[in-house]
PDB file of N, CA and C in Angstrom:
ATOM      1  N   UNK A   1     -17.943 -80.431 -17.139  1.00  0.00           N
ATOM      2  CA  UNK A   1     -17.018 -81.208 -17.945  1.00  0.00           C
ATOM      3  C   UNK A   1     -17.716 -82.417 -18.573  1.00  0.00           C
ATOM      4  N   UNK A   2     -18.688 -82.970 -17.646  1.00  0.00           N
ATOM      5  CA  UNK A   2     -19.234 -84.003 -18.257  1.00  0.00           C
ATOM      6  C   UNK A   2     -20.092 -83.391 -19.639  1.00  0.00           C
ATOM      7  N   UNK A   3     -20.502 -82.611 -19.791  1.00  0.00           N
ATOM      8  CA  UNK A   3     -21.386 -82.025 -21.157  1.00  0.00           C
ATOM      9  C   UNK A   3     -20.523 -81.821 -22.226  1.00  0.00           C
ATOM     10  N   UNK A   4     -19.122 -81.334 -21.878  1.00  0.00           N
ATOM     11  CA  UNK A   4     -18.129 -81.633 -23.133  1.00  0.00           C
ATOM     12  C   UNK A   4     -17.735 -83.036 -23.226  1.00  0.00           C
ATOM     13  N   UNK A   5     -17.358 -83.515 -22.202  1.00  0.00           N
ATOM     14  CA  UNK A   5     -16.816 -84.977 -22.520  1.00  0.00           C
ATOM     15  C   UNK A   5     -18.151 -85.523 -23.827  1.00  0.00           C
ATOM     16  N   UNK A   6     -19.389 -85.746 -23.349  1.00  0.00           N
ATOM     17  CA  UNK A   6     -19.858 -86.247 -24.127  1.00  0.00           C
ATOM     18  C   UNK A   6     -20.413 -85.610 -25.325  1.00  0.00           C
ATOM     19  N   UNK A   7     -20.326 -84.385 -25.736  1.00  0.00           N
ATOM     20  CA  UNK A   7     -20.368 -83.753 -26.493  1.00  0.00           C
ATOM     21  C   UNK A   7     -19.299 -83.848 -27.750  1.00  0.00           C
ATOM     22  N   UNK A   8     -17.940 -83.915 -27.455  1.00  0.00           N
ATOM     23  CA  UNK A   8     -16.590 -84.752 -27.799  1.00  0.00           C
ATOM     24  C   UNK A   8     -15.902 -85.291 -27.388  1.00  0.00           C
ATOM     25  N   UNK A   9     -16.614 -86.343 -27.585  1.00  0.00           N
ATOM     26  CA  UNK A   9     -15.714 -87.676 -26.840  1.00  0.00           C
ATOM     27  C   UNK A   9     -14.127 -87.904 -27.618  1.00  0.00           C
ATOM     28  N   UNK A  10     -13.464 -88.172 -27.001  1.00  0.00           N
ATOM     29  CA  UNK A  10     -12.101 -88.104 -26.949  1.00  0.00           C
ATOM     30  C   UNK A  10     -11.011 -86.950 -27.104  1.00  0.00           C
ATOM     31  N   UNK A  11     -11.913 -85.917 -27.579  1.00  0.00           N
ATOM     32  CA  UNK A  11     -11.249 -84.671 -27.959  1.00  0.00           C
ATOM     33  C   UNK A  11     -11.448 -83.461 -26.856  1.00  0.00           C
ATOM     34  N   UNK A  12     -11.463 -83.883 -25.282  1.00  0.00           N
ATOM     35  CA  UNK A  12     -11.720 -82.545 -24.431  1.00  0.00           C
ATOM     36  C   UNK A  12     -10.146 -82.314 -24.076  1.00  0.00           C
ATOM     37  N   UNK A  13      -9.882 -81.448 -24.239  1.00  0.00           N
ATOM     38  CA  UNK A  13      -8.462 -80.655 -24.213  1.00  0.00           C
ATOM     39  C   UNK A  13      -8.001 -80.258 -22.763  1.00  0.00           C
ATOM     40  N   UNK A  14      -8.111 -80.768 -21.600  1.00  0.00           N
ATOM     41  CA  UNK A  14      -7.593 -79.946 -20.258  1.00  0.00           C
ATOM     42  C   UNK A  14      -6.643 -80.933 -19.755  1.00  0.00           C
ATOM     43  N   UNK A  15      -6.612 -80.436 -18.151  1.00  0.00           N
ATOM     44  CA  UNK A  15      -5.014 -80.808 -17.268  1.00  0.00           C
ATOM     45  C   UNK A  15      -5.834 -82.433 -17.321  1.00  0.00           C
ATOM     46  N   UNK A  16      -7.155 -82.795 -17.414  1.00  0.00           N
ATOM     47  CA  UNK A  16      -7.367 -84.278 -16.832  1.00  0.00           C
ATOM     48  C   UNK A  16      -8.297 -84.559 -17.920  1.00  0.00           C
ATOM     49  N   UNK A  17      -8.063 -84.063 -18.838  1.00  0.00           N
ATOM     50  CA  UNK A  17      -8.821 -84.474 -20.151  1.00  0.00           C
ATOM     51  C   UNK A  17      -8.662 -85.491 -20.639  1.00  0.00           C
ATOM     52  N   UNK A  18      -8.947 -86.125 -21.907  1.00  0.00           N
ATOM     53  CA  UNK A  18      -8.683 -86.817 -22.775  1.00  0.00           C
ATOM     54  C   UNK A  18      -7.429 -86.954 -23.436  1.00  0.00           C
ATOM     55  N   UNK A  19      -6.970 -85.294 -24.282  1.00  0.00           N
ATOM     56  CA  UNK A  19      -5.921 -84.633 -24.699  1.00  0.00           C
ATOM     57  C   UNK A  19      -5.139 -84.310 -23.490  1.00  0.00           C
ATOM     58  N   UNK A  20      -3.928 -84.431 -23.075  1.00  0.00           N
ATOM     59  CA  UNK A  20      -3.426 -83.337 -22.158  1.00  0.00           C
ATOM     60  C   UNK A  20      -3.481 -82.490 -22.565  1.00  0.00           C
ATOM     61  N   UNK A  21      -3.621 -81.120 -21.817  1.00  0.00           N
ATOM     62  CA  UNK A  21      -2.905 -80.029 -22.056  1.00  0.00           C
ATOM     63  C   UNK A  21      -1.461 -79.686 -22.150  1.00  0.00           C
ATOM     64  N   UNK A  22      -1.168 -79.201 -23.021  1.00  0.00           N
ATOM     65  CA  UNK A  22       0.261 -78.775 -23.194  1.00  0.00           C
ATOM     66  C   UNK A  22       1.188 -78.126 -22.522  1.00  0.00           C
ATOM     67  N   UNK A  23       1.389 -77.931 -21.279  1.00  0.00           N
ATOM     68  CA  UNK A  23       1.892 -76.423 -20.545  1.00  0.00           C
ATOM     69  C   UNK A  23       3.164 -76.308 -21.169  1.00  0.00           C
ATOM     70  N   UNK A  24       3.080 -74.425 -21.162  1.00  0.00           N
ATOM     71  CA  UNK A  24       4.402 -73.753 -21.809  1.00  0.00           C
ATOM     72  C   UNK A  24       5.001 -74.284 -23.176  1.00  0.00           C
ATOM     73  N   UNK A  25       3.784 -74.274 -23.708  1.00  0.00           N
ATOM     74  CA  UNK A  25       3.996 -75.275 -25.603  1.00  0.00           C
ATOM     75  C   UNK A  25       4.525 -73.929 -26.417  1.00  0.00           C
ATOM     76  N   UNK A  26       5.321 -74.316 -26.738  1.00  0.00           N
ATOM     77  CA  UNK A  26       5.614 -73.317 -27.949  1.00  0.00           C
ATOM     78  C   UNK A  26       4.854 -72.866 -29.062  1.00  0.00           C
ATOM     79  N   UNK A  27       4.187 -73.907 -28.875  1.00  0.00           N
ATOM     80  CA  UNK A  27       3.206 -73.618 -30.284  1.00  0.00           C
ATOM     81  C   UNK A  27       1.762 -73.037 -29.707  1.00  0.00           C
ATOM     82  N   UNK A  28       1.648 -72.973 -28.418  1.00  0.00           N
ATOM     83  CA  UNK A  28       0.128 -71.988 -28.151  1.00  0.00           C
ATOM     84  C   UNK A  28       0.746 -71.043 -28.420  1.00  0.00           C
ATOM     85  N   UNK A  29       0.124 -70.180 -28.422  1.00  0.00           N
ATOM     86  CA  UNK A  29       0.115 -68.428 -28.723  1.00  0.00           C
ATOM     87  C   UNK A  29      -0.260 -67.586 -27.368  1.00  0.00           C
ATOM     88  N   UNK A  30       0.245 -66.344 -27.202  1.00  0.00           N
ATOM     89  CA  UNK A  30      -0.164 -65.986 -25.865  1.00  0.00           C
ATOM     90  C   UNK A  30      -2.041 -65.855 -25.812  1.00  0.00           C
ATOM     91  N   UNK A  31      -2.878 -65.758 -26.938  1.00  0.00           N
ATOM     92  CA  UNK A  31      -4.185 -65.618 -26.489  1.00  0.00           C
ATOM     93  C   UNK A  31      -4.491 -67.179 -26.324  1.00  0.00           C
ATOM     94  N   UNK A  32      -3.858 -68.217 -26.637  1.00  0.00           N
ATOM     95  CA  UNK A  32      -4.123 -69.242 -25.600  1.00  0.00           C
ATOM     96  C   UNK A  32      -3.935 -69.412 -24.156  1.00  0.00           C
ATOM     97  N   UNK A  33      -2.883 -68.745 -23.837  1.00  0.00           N
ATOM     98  CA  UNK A  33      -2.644 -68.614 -22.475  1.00  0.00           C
ATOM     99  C   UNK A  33      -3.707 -67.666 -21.605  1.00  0.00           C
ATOM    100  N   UNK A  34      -3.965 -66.630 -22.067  1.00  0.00           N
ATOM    101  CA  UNK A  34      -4.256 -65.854 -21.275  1.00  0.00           C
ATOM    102  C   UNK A  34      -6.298 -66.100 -21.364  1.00  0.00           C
ATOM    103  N   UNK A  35      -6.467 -66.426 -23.492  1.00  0.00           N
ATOM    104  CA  UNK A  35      -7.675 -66.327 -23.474  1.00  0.00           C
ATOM    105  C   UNK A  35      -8.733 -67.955 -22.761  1.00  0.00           C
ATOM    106  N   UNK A  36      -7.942 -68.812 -23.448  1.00  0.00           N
ATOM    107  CA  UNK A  36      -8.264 -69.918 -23.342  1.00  0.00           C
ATOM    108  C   UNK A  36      -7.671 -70.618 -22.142  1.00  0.00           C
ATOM    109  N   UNK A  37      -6.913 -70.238 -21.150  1.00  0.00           N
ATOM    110  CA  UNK A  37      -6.277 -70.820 -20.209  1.00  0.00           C
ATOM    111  C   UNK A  37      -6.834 -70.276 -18.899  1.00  0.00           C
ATOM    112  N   UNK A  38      -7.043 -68.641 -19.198  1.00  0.00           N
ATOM    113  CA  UNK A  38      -7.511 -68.067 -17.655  1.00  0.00           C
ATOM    114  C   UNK A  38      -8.579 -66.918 -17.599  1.00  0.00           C
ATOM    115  N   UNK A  39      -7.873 -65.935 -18.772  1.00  0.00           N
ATOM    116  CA  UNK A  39      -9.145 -64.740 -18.020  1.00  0.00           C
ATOM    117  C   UNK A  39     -10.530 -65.044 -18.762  1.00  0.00           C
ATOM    118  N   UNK A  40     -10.278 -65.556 -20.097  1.00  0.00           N
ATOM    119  CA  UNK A  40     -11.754 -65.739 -20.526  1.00  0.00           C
ATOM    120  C   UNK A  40     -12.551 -66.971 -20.078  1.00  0.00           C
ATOM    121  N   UNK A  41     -11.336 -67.577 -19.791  1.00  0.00           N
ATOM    122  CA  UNK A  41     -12.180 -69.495 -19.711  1.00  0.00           C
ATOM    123  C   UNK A  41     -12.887 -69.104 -18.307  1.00  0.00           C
ATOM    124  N   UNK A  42     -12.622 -68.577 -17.132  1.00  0.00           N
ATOM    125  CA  UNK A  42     -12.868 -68.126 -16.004  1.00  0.00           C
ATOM    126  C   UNK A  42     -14.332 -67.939 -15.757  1.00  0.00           C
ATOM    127  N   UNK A  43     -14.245 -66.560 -17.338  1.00  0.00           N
ATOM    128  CA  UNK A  43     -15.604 -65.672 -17.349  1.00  0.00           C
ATOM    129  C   UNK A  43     -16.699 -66.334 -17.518  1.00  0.00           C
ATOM    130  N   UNK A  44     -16.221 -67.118 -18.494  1.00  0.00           N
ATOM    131  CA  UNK A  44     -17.234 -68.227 -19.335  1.00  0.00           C
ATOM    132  C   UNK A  44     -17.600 -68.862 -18.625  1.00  0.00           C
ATOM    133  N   UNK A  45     -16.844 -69.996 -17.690  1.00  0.00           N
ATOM    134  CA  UNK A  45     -17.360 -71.011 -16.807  1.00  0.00           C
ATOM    135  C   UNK A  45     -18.439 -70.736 -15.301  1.00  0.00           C
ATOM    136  N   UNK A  46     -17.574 -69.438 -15.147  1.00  0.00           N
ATOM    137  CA  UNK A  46     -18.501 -68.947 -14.129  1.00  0.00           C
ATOM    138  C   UNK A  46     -20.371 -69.234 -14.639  1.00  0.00           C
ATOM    139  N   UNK A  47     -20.867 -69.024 -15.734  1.00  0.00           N
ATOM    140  CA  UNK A  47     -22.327 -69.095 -16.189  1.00  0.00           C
ATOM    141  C   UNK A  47     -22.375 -70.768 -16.039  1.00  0.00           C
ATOM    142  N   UNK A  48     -21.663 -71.324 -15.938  1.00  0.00           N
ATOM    143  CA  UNK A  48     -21.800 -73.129 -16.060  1.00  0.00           C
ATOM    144  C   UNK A  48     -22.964 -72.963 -17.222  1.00  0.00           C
ATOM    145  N   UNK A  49     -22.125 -72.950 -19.043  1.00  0.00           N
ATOM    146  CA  UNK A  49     -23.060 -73.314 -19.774  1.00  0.00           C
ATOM    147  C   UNK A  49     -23.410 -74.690 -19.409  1.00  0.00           C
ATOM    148  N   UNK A  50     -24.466 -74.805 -20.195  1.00  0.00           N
ATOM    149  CA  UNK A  50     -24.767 -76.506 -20.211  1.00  0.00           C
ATOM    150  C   UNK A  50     -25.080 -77.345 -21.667  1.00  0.00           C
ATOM    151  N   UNK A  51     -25.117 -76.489 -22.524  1.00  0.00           N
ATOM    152  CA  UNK A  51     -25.005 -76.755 -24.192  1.00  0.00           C
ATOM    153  C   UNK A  51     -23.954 -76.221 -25.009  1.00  0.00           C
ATOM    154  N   UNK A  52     -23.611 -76.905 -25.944  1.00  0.00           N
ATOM    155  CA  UNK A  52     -22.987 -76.160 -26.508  1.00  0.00           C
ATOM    156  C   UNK A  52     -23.256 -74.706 -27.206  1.00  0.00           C
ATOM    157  N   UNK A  53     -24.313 -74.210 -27.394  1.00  0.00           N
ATOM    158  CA  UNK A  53     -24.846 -73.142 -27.835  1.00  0.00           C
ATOM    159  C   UNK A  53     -24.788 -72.364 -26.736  1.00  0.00           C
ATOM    160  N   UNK A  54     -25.008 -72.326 -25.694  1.00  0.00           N
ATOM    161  CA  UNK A  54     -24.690 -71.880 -24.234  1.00  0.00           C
ATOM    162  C   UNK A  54     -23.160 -71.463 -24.232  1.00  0.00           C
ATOM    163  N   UNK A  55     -22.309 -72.546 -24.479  1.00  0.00           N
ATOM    164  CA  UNK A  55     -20.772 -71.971 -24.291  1.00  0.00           C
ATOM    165  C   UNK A  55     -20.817 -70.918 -25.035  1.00  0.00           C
ATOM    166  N   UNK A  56     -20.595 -71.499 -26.764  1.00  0.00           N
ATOM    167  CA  UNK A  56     -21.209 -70.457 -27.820  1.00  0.00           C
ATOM    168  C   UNK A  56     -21.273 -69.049 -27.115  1.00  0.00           C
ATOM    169  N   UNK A  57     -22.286 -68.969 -26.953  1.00  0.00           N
ATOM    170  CA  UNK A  57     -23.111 -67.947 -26.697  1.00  0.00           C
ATOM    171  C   UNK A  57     -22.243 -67.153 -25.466  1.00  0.00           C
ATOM    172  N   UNK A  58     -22.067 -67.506 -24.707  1.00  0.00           N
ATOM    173  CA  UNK A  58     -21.209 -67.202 -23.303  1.00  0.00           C
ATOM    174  C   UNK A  58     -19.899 -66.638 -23.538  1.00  0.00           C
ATOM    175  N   UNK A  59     -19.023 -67.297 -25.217  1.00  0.00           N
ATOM    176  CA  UNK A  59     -18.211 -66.932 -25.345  1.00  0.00           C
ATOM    177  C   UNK A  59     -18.156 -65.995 -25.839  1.00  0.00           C
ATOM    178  N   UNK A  60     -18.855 -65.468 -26.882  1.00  0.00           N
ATOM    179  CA  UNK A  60     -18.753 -64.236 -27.647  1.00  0.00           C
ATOM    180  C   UNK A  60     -19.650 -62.960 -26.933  1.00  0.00           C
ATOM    181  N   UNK A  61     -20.489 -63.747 -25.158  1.00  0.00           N
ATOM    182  CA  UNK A  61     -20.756 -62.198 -24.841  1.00  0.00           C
ATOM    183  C   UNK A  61     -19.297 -62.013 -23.940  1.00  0.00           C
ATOM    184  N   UNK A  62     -18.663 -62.820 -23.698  1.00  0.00           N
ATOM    185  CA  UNK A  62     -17.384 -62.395 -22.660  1.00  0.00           C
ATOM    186  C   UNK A  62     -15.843 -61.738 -23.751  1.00  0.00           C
ATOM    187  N   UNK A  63     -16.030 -62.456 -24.757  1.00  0.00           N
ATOM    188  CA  UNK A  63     -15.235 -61.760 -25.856  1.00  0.00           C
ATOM    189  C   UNK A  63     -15.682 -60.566 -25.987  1.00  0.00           C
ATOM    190  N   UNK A  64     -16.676 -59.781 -26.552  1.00  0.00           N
ATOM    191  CA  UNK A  64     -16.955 -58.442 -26.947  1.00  0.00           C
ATOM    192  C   UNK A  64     -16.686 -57.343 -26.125  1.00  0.00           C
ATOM    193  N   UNK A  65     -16.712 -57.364 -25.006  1.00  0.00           N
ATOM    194  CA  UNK A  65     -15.902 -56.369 -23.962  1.00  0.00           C
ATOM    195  C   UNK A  65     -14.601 -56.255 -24.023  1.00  0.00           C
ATOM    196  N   UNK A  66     -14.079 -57.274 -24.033  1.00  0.00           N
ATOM    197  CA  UNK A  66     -12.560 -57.391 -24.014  1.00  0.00           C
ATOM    198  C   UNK A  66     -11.778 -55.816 -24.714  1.00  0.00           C
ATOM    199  N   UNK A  67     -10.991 -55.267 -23.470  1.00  0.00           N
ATOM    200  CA  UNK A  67     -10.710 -54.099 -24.048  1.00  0.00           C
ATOM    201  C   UNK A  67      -9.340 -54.526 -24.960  1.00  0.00           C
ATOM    202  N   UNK A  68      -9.097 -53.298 -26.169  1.00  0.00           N
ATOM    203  CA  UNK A  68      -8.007 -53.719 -27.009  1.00  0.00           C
ATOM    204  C   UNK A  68      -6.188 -53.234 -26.045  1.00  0.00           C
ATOM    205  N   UNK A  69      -6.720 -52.573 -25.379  1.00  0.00           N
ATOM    206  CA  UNK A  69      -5.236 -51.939 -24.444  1.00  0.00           C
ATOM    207  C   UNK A  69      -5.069 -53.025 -23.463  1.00  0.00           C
ATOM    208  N   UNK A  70      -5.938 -53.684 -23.192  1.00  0.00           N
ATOM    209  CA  UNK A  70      -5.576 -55.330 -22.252  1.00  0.00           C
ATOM    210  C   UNK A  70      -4.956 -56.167 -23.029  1.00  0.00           C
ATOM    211  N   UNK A  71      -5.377 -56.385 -24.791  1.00  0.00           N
ATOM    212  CA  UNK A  71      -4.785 -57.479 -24.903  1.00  0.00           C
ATOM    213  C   UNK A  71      -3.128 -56.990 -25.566  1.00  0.00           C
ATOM    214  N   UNK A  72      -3.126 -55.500 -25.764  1.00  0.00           N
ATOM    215  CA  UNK A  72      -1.890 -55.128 -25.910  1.00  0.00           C
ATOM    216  C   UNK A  72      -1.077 -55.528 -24.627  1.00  0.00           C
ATOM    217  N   UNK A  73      -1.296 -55.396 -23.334  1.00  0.00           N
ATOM    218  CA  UNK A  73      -0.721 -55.209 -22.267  1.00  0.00           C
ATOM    219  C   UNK A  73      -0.168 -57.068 -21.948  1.00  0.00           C
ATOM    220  N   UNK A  74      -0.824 -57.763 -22.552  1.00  0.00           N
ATOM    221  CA  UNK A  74      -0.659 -59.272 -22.284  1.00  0.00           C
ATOM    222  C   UNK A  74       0.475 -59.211 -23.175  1.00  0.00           C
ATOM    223  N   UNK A  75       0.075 -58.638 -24.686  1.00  0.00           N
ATOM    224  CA  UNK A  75       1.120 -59.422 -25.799  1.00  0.00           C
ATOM    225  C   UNK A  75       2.579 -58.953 -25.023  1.00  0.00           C
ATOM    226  N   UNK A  76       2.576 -57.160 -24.584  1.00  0.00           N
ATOM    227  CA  UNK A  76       3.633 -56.910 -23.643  1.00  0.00           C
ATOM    228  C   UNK A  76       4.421 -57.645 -22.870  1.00  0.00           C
ATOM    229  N   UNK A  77       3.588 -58.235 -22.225  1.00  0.00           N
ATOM    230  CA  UNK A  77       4.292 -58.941 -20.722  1.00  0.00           C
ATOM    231  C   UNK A  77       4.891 -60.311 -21.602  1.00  0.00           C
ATOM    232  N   UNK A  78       3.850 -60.580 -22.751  1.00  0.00           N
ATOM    233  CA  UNK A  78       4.261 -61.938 -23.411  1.00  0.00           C
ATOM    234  C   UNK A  78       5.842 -62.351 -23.633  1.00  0.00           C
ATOM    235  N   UNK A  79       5.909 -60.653 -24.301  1.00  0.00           N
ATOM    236  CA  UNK A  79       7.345 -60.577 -25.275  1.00  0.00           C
ATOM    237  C   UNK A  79       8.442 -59.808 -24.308  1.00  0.00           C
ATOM    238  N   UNK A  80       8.083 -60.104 -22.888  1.00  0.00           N
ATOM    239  CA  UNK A  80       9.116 -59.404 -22.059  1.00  0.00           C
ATOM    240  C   UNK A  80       9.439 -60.497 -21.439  1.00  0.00           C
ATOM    241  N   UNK A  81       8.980 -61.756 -21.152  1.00  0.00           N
ATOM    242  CA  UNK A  81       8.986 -63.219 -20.161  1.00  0.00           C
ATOM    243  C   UNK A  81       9.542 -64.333 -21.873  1.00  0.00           C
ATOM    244  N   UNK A  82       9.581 -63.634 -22.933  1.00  0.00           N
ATOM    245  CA  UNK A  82      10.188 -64.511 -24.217  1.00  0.00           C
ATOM    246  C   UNK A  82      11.172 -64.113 -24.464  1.00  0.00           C
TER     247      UNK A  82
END
């Protein structure tokens, strides 16, 4: 966290960030929830980038697997709990 904090200062987005996070915002979208909130942020952090080119990089190898019948199965559950 400290490599984003100072990377963007005032603009780190979590529960003890700078920004709060929003919970249950109407205006995220379910691939915020699911991509940016848990299964990808998860994948990603597990490597503890340490640059931003590192996250970068971390993100789009954990994106490219991503099967397309998973993220059908999220939007599912999305529009069954809406």
């Amino acid at each position: 966290m400290t490599t984003f904090r100072n990377t963007f200062p005032g603009h780190l987005i979590s529960r003890f960030g700078d920004v709060p996070w929003p919970p249950r915002s109407p205006d995220l979208s379910t691939c915020d929830f699911f991509l940016g909130g848990g299964y990808l942020k998860s994948r990603v952090y597990a490597h503890k980038p340490h640059t931003l080119n590192d996250l970068k990089e971390d993100i789009r190898q954990e994106i490219r697997p991503i099967d397309r019948q998973l993220l059908a199965r999220v939007m599912d559950d999305f529009k069954k709990k809406a």
